[in-house]
Protein backbone atom coordinates (compact mmCIF):
# COMPACT_ATOMS: atom_id res chain seq x y z
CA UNK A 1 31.07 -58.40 31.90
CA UNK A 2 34.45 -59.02 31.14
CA UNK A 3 34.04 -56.84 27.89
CA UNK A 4 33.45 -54.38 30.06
CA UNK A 5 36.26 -54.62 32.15
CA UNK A 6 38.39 -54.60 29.02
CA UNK A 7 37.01 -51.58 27.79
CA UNK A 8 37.20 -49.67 30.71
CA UNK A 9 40.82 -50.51 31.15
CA UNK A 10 41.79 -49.03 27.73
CA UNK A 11 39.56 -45.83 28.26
CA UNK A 12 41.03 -44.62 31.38
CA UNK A 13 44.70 -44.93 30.40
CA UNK A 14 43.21 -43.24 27.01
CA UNK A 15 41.32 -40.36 28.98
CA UNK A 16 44.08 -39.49 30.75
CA UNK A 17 46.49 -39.53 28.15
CA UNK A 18 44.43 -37.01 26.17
CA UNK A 19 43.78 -35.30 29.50
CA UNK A 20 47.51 -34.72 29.49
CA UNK A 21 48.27 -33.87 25.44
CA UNK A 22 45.46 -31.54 25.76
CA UNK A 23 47.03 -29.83 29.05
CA UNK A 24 50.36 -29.73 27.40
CA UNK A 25 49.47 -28.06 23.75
CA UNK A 26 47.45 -25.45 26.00
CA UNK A 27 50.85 -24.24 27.58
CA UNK A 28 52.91 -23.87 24.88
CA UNK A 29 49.82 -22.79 22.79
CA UNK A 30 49.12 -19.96 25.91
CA UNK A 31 50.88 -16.59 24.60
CA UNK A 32 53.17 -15.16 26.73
CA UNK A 33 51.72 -12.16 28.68
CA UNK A 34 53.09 -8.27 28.15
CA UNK A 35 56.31 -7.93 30.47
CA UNK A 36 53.66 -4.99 31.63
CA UNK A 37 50.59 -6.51 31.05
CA UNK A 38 49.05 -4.13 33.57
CA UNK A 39 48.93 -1.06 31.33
CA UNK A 40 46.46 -2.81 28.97
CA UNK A 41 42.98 -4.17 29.10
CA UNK A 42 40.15 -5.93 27.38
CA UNK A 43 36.39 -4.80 27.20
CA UNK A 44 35.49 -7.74 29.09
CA UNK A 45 37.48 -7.28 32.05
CA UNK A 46 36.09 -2.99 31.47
CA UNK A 47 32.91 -4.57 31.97
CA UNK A 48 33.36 -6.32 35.20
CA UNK A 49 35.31 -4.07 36.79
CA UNK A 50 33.27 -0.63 35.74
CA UNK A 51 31.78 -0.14 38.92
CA UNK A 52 35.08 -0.78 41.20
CA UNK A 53 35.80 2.00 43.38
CA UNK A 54 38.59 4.45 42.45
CA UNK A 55 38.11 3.41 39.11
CA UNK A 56 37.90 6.11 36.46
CA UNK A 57 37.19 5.79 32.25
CA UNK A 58 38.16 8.25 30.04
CA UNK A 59 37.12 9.02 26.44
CA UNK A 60 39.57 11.32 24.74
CA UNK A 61 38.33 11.49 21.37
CA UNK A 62 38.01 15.01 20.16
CA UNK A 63 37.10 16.79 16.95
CA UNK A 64 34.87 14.57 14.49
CA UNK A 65 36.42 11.57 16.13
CA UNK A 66 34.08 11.90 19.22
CA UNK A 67 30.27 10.71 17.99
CA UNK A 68 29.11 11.61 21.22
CA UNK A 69 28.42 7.77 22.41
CA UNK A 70 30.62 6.66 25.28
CA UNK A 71 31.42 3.67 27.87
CA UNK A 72 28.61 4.44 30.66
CA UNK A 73 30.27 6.49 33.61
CA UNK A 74 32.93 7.73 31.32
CA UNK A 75 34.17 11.28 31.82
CA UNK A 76 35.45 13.23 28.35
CA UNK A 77 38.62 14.13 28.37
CA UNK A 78 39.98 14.84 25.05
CA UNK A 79 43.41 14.43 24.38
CA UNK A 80 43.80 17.54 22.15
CA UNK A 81 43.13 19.19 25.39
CA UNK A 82 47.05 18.48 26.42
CA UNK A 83 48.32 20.07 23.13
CA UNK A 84 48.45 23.65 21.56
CA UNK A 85 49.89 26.02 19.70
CA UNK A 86 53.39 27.36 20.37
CA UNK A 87 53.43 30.79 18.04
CA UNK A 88 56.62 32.15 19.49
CA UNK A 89 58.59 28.77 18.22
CA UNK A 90 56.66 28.16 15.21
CA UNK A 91 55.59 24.66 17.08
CA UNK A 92 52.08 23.16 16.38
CA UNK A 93 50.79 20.34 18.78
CA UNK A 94 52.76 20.90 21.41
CA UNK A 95 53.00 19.87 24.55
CA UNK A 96 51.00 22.19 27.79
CA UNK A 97 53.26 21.44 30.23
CA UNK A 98 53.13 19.90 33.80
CA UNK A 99 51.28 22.29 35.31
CA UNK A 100 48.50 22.81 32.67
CA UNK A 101 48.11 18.71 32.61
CA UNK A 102 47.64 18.00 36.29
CA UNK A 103 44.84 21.15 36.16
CA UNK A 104 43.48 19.33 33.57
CA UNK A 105 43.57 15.46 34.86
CA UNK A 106 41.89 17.39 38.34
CA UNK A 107 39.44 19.29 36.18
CA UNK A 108 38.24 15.15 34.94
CA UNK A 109 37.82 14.00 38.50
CA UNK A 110 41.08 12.41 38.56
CA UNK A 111 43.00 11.71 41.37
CA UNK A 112 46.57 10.23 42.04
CA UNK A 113 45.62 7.02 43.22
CA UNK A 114 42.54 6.50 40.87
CA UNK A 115 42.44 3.14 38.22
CA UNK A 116 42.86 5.25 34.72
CA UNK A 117 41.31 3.53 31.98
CA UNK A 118 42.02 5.61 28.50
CA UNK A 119 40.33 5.02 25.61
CA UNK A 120 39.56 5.85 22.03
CA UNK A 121 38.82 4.29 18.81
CA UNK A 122 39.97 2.19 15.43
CA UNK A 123 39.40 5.07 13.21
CA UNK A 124 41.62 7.09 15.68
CA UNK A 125 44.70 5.15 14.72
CA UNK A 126 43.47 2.65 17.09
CA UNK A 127 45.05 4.02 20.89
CA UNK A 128 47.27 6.57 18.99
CA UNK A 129 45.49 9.38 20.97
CA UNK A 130 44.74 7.38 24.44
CA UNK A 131 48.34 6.58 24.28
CA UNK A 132 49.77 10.53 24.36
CA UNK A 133 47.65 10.92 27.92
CA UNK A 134 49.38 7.46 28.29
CA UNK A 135 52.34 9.02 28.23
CA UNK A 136 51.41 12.45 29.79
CA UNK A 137 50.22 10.07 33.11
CA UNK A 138 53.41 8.16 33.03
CA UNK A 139 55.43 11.23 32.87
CA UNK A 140 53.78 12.43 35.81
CA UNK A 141 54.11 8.72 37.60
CA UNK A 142 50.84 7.90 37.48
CA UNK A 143 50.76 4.64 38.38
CA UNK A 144 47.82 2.61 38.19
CA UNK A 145 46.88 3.17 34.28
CA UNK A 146 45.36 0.95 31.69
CA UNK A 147 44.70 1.61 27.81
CA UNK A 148 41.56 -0.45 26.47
CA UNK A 149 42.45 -2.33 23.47
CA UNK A 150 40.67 -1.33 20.23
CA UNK A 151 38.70 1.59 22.46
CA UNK A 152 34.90 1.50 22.16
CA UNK A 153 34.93 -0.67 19.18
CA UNK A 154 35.96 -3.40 21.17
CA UNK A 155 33.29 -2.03 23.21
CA UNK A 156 30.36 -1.97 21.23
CA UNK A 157 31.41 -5.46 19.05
CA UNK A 158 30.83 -6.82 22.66
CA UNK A 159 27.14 -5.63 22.56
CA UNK A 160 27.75 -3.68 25.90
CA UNK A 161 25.54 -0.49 26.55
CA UNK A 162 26.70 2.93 25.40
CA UNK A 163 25.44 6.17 26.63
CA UNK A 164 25.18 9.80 25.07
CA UNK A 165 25.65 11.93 28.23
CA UNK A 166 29.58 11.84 29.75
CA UNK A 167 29.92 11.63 33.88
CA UNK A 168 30.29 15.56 35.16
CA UNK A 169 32.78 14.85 37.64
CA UNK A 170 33.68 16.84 40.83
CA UNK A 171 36.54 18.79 40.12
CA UNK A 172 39.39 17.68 42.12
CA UNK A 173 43.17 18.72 42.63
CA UNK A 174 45.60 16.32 40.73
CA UNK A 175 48.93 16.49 42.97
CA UNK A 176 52.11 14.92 42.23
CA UNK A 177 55.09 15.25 43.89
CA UNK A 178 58.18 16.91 42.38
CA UNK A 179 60.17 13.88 43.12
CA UNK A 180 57.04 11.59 41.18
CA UNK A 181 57.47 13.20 38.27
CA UNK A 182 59.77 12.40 35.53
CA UNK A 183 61.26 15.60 34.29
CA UNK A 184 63.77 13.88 31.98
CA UNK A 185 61.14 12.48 30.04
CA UNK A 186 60.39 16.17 28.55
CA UNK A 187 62.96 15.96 26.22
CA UNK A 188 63.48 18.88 23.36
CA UNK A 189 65.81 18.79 20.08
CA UNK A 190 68.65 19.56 22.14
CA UNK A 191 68.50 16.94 24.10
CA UNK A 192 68.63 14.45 21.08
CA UNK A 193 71.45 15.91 18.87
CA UNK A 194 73.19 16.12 22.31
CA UNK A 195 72.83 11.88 22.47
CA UNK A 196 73.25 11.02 18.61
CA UNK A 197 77.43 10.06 19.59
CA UNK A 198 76.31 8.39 22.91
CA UNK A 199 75.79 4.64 22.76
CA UNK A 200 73.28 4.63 25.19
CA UNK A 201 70.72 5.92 22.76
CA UNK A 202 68.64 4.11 20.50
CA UNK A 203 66.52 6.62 18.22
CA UNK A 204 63.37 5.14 16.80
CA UNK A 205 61.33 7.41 13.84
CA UNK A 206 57.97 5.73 13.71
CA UNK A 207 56.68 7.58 11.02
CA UNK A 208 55.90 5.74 7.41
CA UNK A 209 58.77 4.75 5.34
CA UNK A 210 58.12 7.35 2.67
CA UNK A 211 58.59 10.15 5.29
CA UNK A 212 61.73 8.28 6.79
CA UNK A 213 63.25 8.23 3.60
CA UNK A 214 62.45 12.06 2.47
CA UNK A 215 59.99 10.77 -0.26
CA UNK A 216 56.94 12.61 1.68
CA UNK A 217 57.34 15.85 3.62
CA UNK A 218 54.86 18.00 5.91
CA UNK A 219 54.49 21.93 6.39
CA UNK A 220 55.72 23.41 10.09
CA UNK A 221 52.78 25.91 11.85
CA UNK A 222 53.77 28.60 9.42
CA UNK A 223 52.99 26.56 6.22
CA UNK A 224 57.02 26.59 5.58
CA UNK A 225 58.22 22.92 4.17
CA UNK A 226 60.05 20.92 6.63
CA UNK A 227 63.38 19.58 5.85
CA UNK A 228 63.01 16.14 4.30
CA UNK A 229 64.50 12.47 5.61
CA UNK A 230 65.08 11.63 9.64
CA UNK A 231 67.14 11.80 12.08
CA UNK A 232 70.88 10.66 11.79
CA UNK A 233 71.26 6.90 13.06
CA UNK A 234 67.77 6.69 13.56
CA UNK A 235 66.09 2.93 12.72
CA UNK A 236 63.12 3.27 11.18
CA UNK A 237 59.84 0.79 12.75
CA UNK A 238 56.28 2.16 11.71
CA UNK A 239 54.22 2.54 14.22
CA UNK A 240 51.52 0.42 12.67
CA UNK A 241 53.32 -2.52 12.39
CA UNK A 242 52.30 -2.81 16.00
CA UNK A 243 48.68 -3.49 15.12
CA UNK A 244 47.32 -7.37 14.43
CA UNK A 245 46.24 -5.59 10.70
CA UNK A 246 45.24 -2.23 9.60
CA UNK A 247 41.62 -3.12 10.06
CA UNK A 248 41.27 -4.16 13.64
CA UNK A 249 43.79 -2.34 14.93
CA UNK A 250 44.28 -4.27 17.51
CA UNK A 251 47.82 -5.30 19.58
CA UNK A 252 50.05 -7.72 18.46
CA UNK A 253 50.90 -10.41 20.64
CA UNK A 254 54.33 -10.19 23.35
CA UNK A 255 56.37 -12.38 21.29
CA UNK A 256 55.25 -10.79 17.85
CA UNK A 257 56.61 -7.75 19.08
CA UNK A 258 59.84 -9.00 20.22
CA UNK A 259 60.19 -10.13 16.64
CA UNK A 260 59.28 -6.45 15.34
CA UNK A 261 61.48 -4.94 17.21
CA UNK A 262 64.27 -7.49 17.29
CA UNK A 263 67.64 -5.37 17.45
CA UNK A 264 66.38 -3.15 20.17
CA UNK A 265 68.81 -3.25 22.94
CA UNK A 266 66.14 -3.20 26.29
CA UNK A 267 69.23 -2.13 28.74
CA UNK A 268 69.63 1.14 26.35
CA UNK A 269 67.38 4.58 26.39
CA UNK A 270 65.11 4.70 22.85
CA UNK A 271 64.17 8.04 21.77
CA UNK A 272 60.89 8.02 19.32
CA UNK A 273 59.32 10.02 17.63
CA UNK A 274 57.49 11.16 14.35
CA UNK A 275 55.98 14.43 12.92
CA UNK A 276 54.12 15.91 16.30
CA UNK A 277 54.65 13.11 19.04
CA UNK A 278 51.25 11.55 18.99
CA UNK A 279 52.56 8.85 16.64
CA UNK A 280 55.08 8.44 18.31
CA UNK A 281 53.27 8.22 21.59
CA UNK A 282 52.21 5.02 20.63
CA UNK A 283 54.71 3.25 20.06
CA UNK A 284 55.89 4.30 23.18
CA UNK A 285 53.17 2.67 25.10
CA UNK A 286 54.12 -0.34 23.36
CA UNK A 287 57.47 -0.71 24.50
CA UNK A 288 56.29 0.91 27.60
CA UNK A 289 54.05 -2.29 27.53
CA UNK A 290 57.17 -4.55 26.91
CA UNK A 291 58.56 -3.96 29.84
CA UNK A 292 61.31 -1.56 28.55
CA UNK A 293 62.69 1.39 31.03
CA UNK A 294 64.05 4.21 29.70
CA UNK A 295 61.82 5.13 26.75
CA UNK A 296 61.38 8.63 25.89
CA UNK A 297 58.98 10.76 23.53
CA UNK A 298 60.48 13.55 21.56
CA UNK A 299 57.05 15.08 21.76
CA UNK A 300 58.58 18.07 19.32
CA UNK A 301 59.29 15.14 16.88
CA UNK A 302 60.19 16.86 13.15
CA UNK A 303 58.33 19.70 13.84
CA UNK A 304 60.83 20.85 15.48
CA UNK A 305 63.42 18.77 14.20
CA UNK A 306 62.76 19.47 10.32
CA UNK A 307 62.27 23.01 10.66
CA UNK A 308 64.32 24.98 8.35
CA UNK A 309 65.71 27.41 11.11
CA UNK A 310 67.02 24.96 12.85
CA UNK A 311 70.43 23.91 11.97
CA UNK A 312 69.62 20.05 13.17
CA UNK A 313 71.47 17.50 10.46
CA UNK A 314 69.05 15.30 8.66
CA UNK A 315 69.81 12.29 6.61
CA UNK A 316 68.01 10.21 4.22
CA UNK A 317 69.73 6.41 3.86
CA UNK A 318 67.98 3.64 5.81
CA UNK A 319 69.56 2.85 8.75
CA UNK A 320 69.94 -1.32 9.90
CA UNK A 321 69.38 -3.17 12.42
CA UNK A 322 71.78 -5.91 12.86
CA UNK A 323 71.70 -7.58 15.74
CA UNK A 324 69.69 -10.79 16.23
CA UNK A 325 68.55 -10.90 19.86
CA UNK A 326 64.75 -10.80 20.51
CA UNK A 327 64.19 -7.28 22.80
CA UNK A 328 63.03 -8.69 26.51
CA UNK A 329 62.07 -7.78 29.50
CA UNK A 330 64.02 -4.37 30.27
CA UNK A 331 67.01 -4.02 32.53
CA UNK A 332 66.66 -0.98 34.90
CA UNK A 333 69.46 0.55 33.78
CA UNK A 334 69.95 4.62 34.08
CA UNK A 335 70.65 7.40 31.76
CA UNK A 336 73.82 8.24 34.29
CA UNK A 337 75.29 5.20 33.01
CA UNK A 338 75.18 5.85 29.62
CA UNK A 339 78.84 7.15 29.92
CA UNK A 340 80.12 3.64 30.87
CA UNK A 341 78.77 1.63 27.70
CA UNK A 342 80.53 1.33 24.79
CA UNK A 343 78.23 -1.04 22.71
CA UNK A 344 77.69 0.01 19.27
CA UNK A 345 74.73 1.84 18.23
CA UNK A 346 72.05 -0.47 16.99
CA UNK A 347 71.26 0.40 13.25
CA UNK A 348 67.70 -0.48 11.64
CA UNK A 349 64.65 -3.10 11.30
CA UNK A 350 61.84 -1.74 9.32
CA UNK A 351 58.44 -3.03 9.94
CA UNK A 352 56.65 -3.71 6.50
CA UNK A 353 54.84 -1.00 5.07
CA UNK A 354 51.29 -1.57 5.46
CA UNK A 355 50.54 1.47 2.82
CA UNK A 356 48.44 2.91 5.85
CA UNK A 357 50.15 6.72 5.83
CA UNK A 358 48.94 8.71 8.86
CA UNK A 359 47.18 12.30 8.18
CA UNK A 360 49.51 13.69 10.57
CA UNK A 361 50.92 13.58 13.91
């Protein structure tokens, strides 16, 4: 009996001891979540949620991307649907306009105050085409809008139920109001060589290092070569370097971000883009996802920048970036105070080159 006594007085200390290493390597183990953790989601939280009310999934594969299976009660929207053809500017992929896109969201079933969850797939660049109607429903203020991780491969790895027959919704009017709507975020080539002396700026090409540097170039819509290198002061950060690897595709963890894009000032504006702004529309989810504020697209990206008609200075050295603070949560600071800062302009921190060179966009 008294064995017993002595044995239960070292396991209970010992239980609770281990009760409280365990408790304290699973907080600083825990990741910290996304500054904006509600713009992204997981198929398992898709799958408890699909049937919620005011909750609407969207597939917007196009082309041979689509293979015609889809999350069940998922409308089709494809993304491509928000771009087109500018022939009087010699633009390809460009952007519809306000007016076209809220015909179109309304056209899907959408409404303002609906749960939008946009998705795609890995072999789709892995959200680099659910992020552009990211961007087109954050432009527009859309608030409540999620993008589901690693689309329906996350889907289907998670032995959920596909279908082959999208929802046919009622078609609906999409209304935002004027003062919703952020009409600074349609910025054009103008706008940026306007901002390359103002310290407010940060501009971000996302594009592979090869094209950064002028070592690969792309044709405008007329099949004329466009100008070779970047932007002048602009840092150079791959959009796949926000990706776990080039296989999953999936989204790298808060603080592994931070470290990618450490030298980002959050309390500036960044300006990305890439070769037709659906690159670039990416990686503006993600620090749309970090919690930064004034992030916008240069949806034109080098198509309009690189054409040869337009008298926009290019440059081909590799810009730095030197500072050493980790990027966090963003200060709401405004493009009218821009005028006020005198910081100097952040210079460059390349993500690796994972080899993996986009086929365009």
């Amino acid at each position: 009996m008294k064995n017993n006594h002595t044995i239960r007085y070292i396991l209970i200390p010992l239980m609770i001891f281990l009760g409280i290493l365990w408790s304290f390597n699973s907080a600083v183990s825990q990741k910290p979540p996304y500054p904006n953790a509600q713009f992204i989601t997981t198929a398992q939280w898709l799958h408890r949620h699909l049937n919620d009310k005011g909750l609407i999934v969207v597939d917007v594969r196009s082309g041979d991307h689509f293979d015609g299976n889809l999350i069940p009660g998922a409308v089709h929207m494809p993304w491509s649907d928000f771009r087109y053809n500018d022939l009087d500017n010699n633009l390809a992929s460009t952007f519809v306009g306000i007016r076209q896109a809220r015909k179109i969201l309304g056209h899907a079933g959408i409404t303002r105050s609906d749960t939008v969850i946009l998705y795609d797939s890995v072999e789709r660049d892995g959200g680099a085409t659910a992020s552009y109607v990211f961007w087109v429903l954050d432009m527009l203020g859309h608030q409540n809008k999620k993008m589901l991780e690693r689309g329906i491969d996350a889907w289907a790895e998670n032995g959920y139920d596909r279908v082959t027959t999208a929802r046919q919704p009622v078609q609906l009017l999409y209304q935002a109001g004027l003062d919703e709507i952020r009409k600074n975020a349609l910025i054009d080539g103008n706008f940026v060589y306007r901002q390359l002396d103002d310290p407010f700026y940060q501009v971000v090409d996302v594009r592979s290092p090869k094209e950064y540097l002028g070592k690969a170039s792309t044709k405008g819509l007329d099949g004329t070569p466009l100008k070779l290198g970047h932007i002048p002061t602009a840092v150079n950060i791959n959009y796949t370097g926000a990706w776990t690897n080039p296989e999953k595709k999936g989204i790298k963890s808060y603080a592994e971000l931070q470290k990618l894009y450490k030298g980002i000032d959050p309390s500036k504006g960044i300006i990305v883009y890439c070769n037709s702004g659906r690159r670039s529309s990416f990686s503006y989810y993600i620090f749309r996802l970090m919690g930064f504020e004034n992030v916008f697209a240069y949806e034109a990206s080098w198509k309009e920048w690189g054409d040869p008609d337009h008298f926009f200075p290019v440059e081909t050295n590799a810009n730095k970036l030197t500072a050493n603070t980790l990027p966090g949560v963003s200060t709401k600071v405004s493009a009218q105070q821009s005028s006020a800062k005198n910081d100097d302009s952040p210079t460059d921190a390349n993500a690796p080159d994972s080899g993996y060179i986009s086929c365009g966009g």
